[in-house]
Protein backbone atom coordinates (compact mmCIF):
# COMPACT_ATOMS: atom_id res chain seq x y z
CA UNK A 1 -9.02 -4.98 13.04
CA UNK A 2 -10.64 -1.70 13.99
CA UNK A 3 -12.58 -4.06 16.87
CA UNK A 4 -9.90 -5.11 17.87
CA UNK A 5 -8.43 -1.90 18.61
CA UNK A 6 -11.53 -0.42 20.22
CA UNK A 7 -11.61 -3.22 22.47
CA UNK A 8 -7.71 -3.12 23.32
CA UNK A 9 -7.12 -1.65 26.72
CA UNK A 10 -5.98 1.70 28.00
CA UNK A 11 -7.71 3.02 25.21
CA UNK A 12 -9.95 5.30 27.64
CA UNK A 13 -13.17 4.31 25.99
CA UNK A 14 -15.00 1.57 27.89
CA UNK A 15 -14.69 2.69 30.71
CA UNK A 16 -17.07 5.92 30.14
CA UNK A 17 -18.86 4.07 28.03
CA UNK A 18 -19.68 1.50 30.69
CA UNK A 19 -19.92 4.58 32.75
CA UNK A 20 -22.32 6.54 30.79
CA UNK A 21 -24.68 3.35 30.63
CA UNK A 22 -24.66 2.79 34.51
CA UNK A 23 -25.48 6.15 34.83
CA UNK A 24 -28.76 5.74 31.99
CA UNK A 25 -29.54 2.85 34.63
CA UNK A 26 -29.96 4.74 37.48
CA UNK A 27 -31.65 7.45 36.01
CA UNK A 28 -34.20 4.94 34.49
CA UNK A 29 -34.83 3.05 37.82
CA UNK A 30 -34.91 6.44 39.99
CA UNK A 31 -38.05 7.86 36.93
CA UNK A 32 -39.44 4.04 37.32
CA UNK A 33 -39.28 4.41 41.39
CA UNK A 34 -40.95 7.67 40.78
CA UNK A 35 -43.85 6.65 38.14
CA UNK A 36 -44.69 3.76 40.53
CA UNK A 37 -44.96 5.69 43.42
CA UNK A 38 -47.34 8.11 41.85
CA UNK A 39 -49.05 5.55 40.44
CA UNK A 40 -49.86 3.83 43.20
CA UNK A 41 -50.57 6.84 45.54
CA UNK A 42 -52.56 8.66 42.86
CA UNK A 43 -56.15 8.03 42.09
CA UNK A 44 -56.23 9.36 38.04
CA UNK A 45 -59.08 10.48 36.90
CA UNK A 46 -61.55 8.12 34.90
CA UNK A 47 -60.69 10.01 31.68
CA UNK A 48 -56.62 9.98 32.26
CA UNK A 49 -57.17 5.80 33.12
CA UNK A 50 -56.62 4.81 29.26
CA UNK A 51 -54.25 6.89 28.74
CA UNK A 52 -52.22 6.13 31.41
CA UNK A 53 -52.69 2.39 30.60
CA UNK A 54 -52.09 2.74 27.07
CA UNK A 55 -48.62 4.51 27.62
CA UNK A 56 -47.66 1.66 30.59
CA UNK A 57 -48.43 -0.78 27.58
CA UNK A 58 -50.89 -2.46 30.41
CA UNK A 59 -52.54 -4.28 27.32
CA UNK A 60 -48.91 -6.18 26.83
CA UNK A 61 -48.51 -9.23 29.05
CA UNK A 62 -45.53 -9.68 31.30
CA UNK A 63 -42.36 -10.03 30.65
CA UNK A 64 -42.86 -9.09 27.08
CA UNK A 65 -44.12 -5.33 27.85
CA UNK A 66 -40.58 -4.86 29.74
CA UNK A 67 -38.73 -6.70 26.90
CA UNK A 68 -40.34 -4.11 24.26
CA UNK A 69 -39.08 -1.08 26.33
CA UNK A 70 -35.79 -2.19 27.18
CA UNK A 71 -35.35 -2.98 23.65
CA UNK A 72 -36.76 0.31 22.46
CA UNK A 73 -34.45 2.26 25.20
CA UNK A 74 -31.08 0.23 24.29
CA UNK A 75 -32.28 0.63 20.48
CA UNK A 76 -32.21 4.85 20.90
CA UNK A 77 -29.35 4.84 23.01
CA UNK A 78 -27.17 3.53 20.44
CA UNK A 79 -28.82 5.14 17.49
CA UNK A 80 -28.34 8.63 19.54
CA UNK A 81 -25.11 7.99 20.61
CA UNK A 82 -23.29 7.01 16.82
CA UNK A 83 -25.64 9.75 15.25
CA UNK A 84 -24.19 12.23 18.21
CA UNK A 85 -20.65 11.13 18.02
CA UNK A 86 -20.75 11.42 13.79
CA UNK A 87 -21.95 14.72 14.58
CA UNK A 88 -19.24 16.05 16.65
CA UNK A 89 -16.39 14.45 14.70
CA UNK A 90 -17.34 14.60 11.12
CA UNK A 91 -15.83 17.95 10.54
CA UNK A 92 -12.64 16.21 11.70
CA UNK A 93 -12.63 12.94 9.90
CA UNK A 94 -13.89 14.58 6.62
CA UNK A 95 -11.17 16.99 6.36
CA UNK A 96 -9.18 13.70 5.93
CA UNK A 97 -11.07 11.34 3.86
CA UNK A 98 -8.26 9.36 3.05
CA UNK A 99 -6.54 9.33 6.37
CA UNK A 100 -6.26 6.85 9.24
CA UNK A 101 -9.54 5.35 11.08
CA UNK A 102 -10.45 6.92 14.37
CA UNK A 103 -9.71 3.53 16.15
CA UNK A 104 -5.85 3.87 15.37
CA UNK A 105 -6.21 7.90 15.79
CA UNK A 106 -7.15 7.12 18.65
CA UNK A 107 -4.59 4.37 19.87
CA UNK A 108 -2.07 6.39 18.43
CA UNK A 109 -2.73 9.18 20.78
CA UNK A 110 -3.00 7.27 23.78
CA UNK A 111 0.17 4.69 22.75
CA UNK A 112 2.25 6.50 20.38
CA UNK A 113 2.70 4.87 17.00
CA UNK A 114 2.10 0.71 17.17
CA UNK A 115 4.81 -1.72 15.76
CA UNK A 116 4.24 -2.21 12.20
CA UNK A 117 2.55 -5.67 11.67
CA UNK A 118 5.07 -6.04 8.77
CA UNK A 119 7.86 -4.35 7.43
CA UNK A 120 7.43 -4.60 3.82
CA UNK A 121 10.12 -3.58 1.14
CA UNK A 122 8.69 -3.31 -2.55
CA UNK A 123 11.18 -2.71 -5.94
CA UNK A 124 10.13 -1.42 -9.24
CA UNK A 125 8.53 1.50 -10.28
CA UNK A 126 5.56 3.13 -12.90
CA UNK A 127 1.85 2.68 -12.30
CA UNK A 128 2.23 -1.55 -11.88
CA UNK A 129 4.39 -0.49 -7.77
CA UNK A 130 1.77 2.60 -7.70
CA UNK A 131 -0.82 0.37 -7.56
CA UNK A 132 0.15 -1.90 -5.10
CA UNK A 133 1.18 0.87 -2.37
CA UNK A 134 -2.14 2.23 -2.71
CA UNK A 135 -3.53 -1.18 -1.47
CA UNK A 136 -1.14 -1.88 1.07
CA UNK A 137 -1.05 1.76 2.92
CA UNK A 138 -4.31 0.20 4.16
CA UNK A 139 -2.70 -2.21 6.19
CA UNK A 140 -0.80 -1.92 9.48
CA UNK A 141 2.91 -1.87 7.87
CA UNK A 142 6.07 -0.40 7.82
CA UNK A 143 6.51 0.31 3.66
CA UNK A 144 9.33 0.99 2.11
CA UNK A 145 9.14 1.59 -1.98
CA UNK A 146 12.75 1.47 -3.59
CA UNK A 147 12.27 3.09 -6.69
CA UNK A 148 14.35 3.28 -10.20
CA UNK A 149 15.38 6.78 -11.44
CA UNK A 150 16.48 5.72 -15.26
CA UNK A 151 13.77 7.18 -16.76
CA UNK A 152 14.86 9.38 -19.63
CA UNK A 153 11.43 9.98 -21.06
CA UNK A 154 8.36 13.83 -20.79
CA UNK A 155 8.85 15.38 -18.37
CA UNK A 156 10.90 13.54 -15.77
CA UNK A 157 13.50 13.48 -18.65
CA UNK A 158 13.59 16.73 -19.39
CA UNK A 159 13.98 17.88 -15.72
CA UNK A 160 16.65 15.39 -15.42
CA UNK A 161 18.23 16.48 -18.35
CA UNK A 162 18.20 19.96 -17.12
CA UNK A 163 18.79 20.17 -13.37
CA UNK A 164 21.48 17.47 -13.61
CA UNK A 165 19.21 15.07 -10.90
CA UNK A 166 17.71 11.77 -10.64
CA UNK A 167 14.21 11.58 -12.47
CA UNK A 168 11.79 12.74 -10.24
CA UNK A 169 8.39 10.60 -11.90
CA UNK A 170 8.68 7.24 -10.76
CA UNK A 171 9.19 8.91 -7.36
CA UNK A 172 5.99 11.22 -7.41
CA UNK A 173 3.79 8.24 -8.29
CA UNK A 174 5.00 6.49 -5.35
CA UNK A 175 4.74 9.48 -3.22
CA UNK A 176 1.20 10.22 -4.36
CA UNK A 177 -0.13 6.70 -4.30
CA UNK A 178 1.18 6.58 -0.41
CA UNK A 179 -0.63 10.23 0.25
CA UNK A 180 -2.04 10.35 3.57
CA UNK A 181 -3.35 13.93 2.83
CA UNK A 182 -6.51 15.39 1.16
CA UNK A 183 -7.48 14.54 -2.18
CA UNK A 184 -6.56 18.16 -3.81
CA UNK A 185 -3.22 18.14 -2.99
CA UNK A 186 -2.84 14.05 -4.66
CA UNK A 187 -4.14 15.73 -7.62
CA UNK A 188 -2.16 18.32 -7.92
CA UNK A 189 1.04 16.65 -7.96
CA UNK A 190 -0.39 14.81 -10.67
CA UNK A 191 -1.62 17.44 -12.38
CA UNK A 192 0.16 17.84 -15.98
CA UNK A 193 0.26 21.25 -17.75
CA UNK A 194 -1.21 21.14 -21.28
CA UNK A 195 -0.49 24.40 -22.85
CA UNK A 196 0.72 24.59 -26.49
CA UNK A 197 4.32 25.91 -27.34
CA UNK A 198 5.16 26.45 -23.56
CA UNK A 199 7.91 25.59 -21.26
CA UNK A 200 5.29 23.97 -18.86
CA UNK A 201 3.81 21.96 -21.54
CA UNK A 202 3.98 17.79 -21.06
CA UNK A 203 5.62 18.84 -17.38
CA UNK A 204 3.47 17.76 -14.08
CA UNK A 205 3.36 19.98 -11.04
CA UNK A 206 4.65 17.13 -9.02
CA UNK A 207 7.65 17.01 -11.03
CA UNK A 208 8.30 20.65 -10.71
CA UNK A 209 7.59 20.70 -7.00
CA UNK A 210 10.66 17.77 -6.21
CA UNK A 211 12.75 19.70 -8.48
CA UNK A 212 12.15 23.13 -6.98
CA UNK A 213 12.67 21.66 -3.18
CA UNK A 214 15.66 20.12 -4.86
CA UNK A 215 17.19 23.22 -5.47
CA UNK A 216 16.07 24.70 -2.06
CA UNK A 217 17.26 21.87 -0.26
CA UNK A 218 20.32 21.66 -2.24
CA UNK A 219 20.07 17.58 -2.40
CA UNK A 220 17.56 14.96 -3.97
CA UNK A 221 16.96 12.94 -1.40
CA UNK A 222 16.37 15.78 1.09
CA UNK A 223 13.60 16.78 -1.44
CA UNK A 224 11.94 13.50 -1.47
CA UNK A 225 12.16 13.75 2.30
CA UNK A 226 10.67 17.21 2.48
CA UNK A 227 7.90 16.12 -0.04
CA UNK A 228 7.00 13.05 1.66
CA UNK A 229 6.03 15.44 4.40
CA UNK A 230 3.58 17.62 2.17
CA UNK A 231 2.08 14.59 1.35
CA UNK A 232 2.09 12.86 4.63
CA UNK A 233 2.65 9.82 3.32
CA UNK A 234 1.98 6.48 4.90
CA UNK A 235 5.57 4.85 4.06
CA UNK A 236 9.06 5.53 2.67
CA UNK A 237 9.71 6.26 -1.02
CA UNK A 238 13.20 6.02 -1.22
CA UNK A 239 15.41 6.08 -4.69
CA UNK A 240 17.80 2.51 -5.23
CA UNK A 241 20.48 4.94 -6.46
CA UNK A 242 21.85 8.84 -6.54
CA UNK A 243 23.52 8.44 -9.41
CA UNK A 244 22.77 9.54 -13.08
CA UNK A 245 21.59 6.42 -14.52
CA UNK A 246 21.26 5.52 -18.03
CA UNK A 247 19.11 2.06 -19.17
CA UNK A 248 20.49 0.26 -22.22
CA UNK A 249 18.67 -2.87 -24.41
CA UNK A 250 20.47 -5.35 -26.11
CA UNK A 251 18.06 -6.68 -28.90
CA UNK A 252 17.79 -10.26 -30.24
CA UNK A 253 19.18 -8.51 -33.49
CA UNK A 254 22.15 -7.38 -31.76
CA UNK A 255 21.12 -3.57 -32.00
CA UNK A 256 21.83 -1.39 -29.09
CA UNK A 257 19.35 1.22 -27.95
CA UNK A 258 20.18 3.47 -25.26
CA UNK A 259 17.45 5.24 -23.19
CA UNK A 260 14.80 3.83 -21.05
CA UNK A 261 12.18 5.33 -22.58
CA UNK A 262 13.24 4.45 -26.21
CA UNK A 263 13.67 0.68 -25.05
CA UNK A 264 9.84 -0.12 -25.69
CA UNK A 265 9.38 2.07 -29.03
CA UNK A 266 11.93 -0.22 -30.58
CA UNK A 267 9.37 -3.06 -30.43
CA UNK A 268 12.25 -5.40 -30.85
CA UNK A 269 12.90 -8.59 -28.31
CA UNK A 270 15.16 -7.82 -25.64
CA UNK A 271 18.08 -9.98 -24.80
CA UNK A 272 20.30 -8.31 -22.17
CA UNK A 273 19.48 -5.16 -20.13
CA UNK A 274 22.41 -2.89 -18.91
CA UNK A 275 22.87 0.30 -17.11
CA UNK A 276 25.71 3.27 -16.67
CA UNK A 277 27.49 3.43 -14.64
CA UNK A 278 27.55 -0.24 -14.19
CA UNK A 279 28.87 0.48 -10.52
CA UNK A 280 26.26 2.64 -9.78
CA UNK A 281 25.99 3.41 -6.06
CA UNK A 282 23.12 2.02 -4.29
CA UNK A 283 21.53 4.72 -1.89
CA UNK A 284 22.15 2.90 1.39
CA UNK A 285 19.16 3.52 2.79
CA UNK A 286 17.63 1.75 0.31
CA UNK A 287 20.22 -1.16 1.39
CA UNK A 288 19.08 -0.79 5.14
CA UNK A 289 15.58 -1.06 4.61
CA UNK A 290 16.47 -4.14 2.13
CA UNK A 291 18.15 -5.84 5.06
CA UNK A 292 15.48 -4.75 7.97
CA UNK A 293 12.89 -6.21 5.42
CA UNK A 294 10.09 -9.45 6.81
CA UNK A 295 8.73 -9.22 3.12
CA UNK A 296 10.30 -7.65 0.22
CA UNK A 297 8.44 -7.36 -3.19
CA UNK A 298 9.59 -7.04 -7.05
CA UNK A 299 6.91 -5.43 -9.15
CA UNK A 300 4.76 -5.36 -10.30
CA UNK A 301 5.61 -3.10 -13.37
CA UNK A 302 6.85 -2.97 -16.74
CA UNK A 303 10.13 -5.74 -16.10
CA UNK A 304 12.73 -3.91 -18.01
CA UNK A 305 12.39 -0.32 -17.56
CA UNK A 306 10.55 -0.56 -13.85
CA UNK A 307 12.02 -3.65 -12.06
CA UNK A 308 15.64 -4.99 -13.60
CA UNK A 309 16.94 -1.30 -13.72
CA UNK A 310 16.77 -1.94 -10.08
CA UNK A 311 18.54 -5.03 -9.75
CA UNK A 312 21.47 -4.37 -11.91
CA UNK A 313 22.32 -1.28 -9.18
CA UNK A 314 25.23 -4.04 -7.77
CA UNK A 315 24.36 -2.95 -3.63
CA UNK A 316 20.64 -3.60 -3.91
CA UNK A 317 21.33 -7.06 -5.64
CA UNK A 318 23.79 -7.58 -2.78
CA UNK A 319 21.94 -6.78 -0.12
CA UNK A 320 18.89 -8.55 -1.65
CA UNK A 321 21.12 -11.94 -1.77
CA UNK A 322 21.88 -11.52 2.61
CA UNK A 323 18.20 -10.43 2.74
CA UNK A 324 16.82 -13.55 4.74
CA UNK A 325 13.33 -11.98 4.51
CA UNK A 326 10.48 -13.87 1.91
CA UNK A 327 11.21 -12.20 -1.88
CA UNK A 328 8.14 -12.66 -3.63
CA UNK A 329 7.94 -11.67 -7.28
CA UNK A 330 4.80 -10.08 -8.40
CA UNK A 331 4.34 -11.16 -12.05
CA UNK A 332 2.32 -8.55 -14.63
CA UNK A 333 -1.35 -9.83 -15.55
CA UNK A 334 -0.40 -8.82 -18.91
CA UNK A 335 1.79 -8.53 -21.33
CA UNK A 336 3.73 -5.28 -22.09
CA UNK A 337 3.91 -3.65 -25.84
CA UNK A 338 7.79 -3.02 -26.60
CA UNK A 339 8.74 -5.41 -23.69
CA UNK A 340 7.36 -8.79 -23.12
CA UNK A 341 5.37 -9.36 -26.47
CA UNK A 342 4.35 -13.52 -25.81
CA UNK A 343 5.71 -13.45 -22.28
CA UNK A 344 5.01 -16.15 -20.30
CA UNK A 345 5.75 -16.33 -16.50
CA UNK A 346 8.27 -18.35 -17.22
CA UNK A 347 10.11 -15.76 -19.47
CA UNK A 348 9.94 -13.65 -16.62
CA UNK A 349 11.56 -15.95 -14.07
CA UNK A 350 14.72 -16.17 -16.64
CA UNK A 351 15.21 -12.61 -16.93
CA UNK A 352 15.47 -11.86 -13.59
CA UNK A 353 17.45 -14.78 -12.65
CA UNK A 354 19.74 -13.57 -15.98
CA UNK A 355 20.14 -10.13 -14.65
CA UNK A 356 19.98 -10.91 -10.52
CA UNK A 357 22.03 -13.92 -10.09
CA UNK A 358 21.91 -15.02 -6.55
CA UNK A 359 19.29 -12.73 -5.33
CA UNK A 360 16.92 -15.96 -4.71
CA UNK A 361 13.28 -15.40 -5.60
CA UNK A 362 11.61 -17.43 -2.94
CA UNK A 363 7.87 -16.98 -4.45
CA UNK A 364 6.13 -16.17 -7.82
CA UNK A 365 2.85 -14.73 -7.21
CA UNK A 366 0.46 -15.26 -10.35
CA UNK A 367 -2.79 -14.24 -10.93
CA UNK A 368 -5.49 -17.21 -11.64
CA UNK A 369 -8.43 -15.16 -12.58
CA UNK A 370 -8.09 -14.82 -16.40
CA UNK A 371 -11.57 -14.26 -17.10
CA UNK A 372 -11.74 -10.91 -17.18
CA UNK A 373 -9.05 -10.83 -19.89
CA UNK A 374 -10.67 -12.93 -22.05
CA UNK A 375 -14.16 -10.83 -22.40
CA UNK A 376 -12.09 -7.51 -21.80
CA UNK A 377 -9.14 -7.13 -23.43
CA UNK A 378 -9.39 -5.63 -26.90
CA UNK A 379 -7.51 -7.01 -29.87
CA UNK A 380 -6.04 -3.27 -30.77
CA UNK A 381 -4.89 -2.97 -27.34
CA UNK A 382 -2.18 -6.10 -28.58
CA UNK A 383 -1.95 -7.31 -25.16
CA UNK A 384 -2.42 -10.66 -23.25
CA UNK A 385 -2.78 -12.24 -20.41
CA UNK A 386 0.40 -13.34 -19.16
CA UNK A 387 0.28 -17.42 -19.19
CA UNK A 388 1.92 -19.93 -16.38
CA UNK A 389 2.86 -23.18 -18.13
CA UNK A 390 6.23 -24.34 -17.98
CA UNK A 391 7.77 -23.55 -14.61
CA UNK A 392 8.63 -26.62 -14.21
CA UNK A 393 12.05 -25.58 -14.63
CA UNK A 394 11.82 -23.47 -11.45
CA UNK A 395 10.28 -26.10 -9.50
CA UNK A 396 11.62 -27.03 -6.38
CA UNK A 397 13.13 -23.61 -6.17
CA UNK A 398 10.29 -21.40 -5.31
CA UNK A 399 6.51 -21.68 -4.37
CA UNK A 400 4.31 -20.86 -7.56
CA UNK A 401 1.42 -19.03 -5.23
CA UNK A 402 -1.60 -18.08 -7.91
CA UNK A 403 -4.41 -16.14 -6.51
CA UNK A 404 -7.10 -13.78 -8.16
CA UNK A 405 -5.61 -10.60 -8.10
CA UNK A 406 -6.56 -9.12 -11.02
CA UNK A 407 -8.31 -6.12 -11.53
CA UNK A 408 -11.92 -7.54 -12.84
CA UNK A 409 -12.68 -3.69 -14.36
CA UNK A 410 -9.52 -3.11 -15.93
CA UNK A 411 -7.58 -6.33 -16.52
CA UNK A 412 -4.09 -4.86 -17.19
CA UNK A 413 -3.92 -4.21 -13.50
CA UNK A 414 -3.29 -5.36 -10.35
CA UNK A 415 -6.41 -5.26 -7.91
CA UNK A 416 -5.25 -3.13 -5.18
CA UNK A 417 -6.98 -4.89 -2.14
CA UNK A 418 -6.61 -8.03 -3.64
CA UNK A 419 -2.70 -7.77 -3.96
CA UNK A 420 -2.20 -6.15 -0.77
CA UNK A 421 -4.38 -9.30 1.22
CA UNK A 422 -2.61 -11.47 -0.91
CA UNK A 423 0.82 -9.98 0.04
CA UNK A 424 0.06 -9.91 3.88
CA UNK A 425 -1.19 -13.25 4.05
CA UNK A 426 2.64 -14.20 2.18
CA UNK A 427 4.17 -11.67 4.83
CA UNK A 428 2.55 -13.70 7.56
CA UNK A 429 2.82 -17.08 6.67
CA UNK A 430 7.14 -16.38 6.24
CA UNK A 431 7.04 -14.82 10.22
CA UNK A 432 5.25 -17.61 11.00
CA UNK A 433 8.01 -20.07 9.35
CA UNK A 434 10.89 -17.90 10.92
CA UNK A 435 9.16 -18.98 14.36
CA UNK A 436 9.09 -22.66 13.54
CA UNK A 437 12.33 -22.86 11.85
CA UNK A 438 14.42 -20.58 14.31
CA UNK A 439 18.08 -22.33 14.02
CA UNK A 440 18.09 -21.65 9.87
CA UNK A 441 15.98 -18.37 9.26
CA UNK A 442 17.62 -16.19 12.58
CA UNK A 443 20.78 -17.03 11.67
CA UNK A 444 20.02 -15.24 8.20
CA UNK A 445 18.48 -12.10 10.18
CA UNK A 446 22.30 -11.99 12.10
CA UNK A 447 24.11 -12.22 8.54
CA UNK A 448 21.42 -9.36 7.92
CA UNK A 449 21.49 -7.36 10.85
CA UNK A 450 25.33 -7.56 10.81
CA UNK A 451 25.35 -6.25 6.73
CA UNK A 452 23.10 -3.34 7.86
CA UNK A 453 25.47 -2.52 10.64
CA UNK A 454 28.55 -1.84 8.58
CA UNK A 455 26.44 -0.10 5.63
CA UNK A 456 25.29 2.19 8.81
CA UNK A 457 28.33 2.73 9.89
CA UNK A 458 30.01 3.85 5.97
């Protein structure tokens, strides 16, 4: 990729490049012009004769003397030109460890900013959508998180509580985990005050931040704006809804429990996940992006309290059902204490398609690698590996796609890189399709494009 670019033209590089060496050419011919001419019109003394025939490598036959030199000269050239070049813009590129490669600095510059490979729309929430946006800010694509704001629980709860706003955490991890900026200022929005019988205790600066621009701003989603600029972040974090949302379980016991956060401590089996208001708004950007989408992506992350909250907001269900873009569902590696104890894939599957009616997964990604589950996972940790029998009952319905990307060090997780090559090689095999199949697929993109209209126009 960053070949690719180098080598694309009107980038201003080859040229003095190819410029510079033509002009290391003629300098070396006009000195070799020179040396021969005083060699052959100079006698050299009897004492200067090895010398002078040890440094013209006269002891090394032709052509192999000239081979060694040009060699040798190309050799420090291009050592002394990458050791120069590091040298001038290291102070630059440092200051940025994190930040673009000078290829698409560069291309940027002379182009403006390229056309996203992809435009990529991910759902959920918590560390599982966290990790994925940290792998695919790597690639060339437009991202778009749509994030839940339910959560009721430290300090995003207590802000929420307070303020009267949408819970800022979900939103800071995304923000964060899409940081195009230094690695100080990722950490401090991350950073979480630990001081006994204080205000500040349990809250995290990033929290505090999006609630202070809040009230500066006057408006939520101009604060996530505004903070997405501190960051410089590679992306979009946008939330699915402005609305004070409350999650609700219905257990297998019939027991109600209200609260996202108190939805896993009741360590009960849920049967039917609700929110309020049950018309909650969806944020129509959120629908927009939903609509513009090539790939959009649910999870990973914990499926009650990250993913469904999302789904049961009824404009981003809608607009995921006249979505014709690929909707791949990214199912956990493991199972979740409080909310898929025994899970299977399977069990997953129905509880979206019991929540989402309609919306149409097209693809279950599943990760094959379980060995790093079975010699890592510790039996007090009471997770495990989520398992893929059974989907026969979604077969003919959606491609079951299982690739290693598990996290080999940590097997609760997602592998970044993995799940982000994994997702762009999805991303382009559906473009591809939308060429071949252009009667069924564009006609979608019209329904689409014609949806987005009228939301833009609300």
């Amino acid at each position: 990729m960053k070949l690719r670019t180098w080598l694309r033209p009107g980038m201003l590089i080859k040229r003095w490049i190819l410029l510079l060496l033509v002009g290391l050419i003629m300098t070396s011919l006009a000195l070799a012009m020179g040396l021969a001419w005083i060699y052959r019109n100079y006698e050299f003394p009897a004492s200067a004769t090895v010398l002078v025939q040890a440094v013209t490598l006269q002891f090394i036959p032709h052509p192999f003397r000239e081979i060694l030199v040009v060699s040798a000269g190309v050799g420090f050239t291009i050592f002394g030109f990458l050791q120069l070049s590091r040298s001038l813009l290291s102070p630059f590129l440092d200051a940025r460890p994190n930040g673009p490669a000078l290829a698409e600095i560069i291309a940027t510059h002379r182009f403006g900013v390229s056309e996203p490979d992809l435009r990529i729309v991910t759902i959920g929430g918590g560390t599982g959508l966290s990790t994925l946006l940290r792998g695919l800010k790597q690639h060339s694509v437009s991202i778009t998180a749509i994030v839940t704001v339910g959560d009721d629980g430290g300090s995003s709860g207590r802000l929420r509580s307070e303020f009267n706003m949408p819970s800022p955490g979900d939103i800071r991890n995304c923000l964060v985990a899409l940081a195009d900026s230094e690695m100080l200022l990722s950490d401090l929005f991350q950073y979480r005050f630990e001081v006994a019988d204080s205000a500040l205790d349990g809250h995290s600066f990033g929290n505090l931040f999006i609630t202070a621009m809040t009230q500066v701003t006057g408006s939520f989603e101009q604060a996530v704006i505004e903070s997405s600029r501190v960051l410089n972040i590679r992306g979009t974090v946008l939330p699915s809804s402005l609305d004070d949302i409350v999650v609700s379980a219905e257990m297998d016991d019939g027991t109600q429990v209200v609260g996202e956060s108190n939805i896993p401590l009741a360590r009960k089996r849920i049967s039917q996940l609700s929110i309020a208001p049950s018309h909650a708004e969806a944020y129509d950007p959120a629908i927009v992006s939903i609509l513009a989408a090539d790939l959009i992506v649910l999870g990973p992350g914990s499926l009650y309290t990250s993913v469904l909250p999302n789904l049961l907001v009824e404009g981003i269900a809608h607009a995921l059902r006249f979505a014709p873009a690929e909707k791949v569902y990214v199912c956990n590696v493991a199972t979740q204490p409080g909310e898929t104890d025994g899970y299977r894939v399977i069990d997953h599957l129905r509880a979206i398609a019991s929540h989402a009616p309609g919306v149409g997964i097209d693809r279950v990604l599943i990760n094959s690698n379980l060995a790093p589950a079975e010699t890592r996972i510790k039996p007090e940790w009471h997770v495990s590996a989520v398992e893929f029998d059974g989907l026969h009952e979604f077969e003919g319905r959606m491609t079951v796609d299982q690739r290693d990307i598990v996290n080999p060090e940590f097997p609760l997780r997602h592998d970044p890189e993995k799940l982000a090559d994994a997702l762009m090689a999805i991303g382009r095999e559906h473009l591809t399709d939308v060429a071949q199949r252009p009667a069924e697929l564009r006609r979608g993109y019209a329904i689409a494009e014609s949806e987005r209209v009228r939301v833009g126009a609300a």
